[in-house]
Protein backbone atom coordinates (compact mmCIF):
# COMPACT_ATOMS: atom_id res chain seq x y z
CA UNK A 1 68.11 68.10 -92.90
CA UNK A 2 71.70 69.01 -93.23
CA UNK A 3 72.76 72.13 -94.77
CA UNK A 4 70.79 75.80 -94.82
CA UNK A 5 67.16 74.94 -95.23
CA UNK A 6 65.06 77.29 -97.65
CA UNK A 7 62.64 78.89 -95.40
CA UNK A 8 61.65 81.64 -97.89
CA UNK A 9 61.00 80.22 -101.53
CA UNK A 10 58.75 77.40 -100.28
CA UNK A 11 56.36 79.71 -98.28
CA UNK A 12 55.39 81.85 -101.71
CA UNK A 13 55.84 79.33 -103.66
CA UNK A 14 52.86 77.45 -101.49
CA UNK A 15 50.73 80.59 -101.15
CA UNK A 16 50.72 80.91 -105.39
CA UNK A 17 50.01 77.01 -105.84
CA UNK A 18 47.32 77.75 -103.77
CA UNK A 19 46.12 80.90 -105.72
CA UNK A 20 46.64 79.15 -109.18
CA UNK A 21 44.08 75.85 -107.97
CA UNK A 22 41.77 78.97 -107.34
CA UNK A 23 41.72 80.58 -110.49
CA UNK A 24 41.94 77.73 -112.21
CA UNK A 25 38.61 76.69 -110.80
CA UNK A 26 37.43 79.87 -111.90
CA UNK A 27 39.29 79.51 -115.48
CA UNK A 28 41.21 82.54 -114.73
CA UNK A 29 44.65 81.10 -114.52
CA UNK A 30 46.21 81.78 -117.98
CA UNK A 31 49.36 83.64 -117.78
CA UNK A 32 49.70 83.25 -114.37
CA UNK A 33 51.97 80.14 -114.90
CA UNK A 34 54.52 81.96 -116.90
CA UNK A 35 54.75 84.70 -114.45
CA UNK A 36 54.74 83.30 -111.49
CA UNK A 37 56.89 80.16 -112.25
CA UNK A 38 59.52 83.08 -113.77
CA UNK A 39 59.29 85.07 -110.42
CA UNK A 40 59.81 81.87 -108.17
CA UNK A 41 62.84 80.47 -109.83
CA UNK A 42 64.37 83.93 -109.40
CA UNK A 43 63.03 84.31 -105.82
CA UNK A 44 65.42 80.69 -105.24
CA UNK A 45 68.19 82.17 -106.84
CA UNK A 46 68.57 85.36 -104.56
CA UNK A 47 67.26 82.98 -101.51
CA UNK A 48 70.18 80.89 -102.37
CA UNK A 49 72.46 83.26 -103.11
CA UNK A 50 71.66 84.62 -99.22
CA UNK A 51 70.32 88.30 -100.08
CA UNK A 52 68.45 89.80 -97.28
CA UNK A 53 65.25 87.66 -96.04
CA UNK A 54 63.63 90.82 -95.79
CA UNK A 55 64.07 91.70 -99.25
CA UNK A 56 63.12 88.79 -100.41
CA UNK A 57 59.64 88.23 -98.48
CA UNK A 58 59.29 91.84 -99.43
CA UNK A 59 59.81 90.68 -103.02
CA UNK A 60 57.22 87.79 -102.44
CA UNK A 61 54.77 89.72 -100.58
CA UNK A 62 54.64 91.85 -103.49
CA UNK A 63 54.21 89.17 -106.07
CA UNK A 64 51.46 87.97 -104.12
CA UNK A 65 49.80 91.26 -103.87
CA UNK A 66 50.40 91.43 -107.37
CA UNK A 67 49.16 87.91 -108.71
CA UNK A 68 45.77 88.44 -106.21
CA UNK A 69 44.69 91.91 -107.81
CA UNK A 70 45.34 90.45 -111.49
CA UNK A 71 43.73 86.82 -110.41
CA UNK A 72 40.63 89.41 -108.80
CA UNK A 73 39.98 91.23 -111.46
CA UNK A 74 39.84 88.34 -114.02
CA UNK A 75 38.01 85.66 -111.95
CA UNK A 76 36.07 87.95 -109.19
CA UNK A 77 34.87 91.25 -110.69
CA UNK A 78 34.17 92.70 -114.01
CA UNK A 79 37.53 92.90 -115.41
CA UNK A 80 37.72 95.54 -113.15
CA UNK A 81 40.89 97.70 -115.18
CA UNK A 82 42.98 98.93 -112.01
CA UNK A 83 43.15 95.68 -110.82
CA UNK A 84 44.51 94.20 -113.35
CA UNK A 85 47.04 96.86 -114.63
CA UNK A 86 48.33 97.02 -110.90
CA UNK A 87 48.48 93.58 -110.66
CA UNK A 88 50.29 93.16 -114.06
CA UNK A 89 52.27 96.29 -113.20
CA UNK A 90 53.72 94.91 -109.83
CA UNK A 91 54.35 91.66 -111.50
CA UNK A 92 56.46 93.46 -113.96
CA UNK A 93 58.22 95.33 -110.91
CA UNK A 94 58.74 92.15 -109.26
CA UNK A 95 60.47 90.50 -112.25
CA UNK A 96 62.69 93.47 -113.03
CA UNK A 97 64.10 93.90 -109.41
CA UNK A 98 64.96 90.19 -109.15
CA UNK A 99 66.77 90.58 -112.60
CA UNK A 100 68.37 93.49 -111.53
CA UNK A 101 69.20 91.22 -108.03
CA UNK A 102 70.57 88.54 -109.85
CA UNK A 103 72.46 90.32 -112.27
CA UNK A 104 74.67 92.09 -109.46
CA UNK A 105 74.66 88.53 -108.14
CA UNK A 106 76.32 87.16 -111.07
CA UNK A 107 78.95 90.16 -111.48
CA UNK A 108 79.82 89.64 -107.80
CA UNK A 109 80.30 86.63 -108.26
CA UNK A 110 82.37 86.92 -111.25
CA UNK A 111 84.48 89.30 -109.57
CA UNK A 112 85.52 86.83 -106.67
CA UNK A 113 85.81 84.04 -109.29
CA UNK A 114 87.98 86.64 -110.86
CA UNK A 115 90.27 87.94 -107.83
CA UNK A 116 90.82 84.28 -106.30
């Protein structure tokens, strides 16, 4: 294949495509798009930018977690409220820690750009 292989990305990023087909079946799919395709392309930056494989299936798990408990409460129950406010609420998390993530990424980078 040549070269590091993503081994982290492609996993969630397979897990949600599966989840959206789901809830789009069930018409439930709306802003789960936005969201997720947000998280991902910030999950590939830190994956590529070699931060922690634990943090980063942590970081997936949790969007996962996140996107089911919304996806539940709007295609599977009756809008059942704490569902969907802790799966918007953890998809919120998840998008703030990875822009926190690469942030530092991008001033550590600047600084060796800097000091070379």
């Amino acid at each position: 294949m040549g070269g590091a292989a993503m081994i982290v990305t492609p996993l969630y990023a397979a897990v949600l495509v599966a989840l959206f087909l789901l809830l789009a079946l069930r018409g439930a799919q709306s802003n789960f798009t936005d969201y997720v395709l947000l998280a991902l392309v910030l999950l590939l930056i830190l994956e590529l930018s070699h931060f922690s494989l634990y943090l980063i299936h942590a970081l997936g798990i949790v969007l996962v977690l996140a996107r089911l408990l919304h996806g539940y409460a709007l295609a599977f129950s009756d809008r059942s409220p704490f569902a969907r406010s802790a799966g918007t609420g953890l998809t919120v998390a998840v998008l703030v820690v990875e822009a926190l993530l690469c942030l530092y990424q991008a001033y550590r980078g600047h600084v060796v750009w800097f000091t070379t």
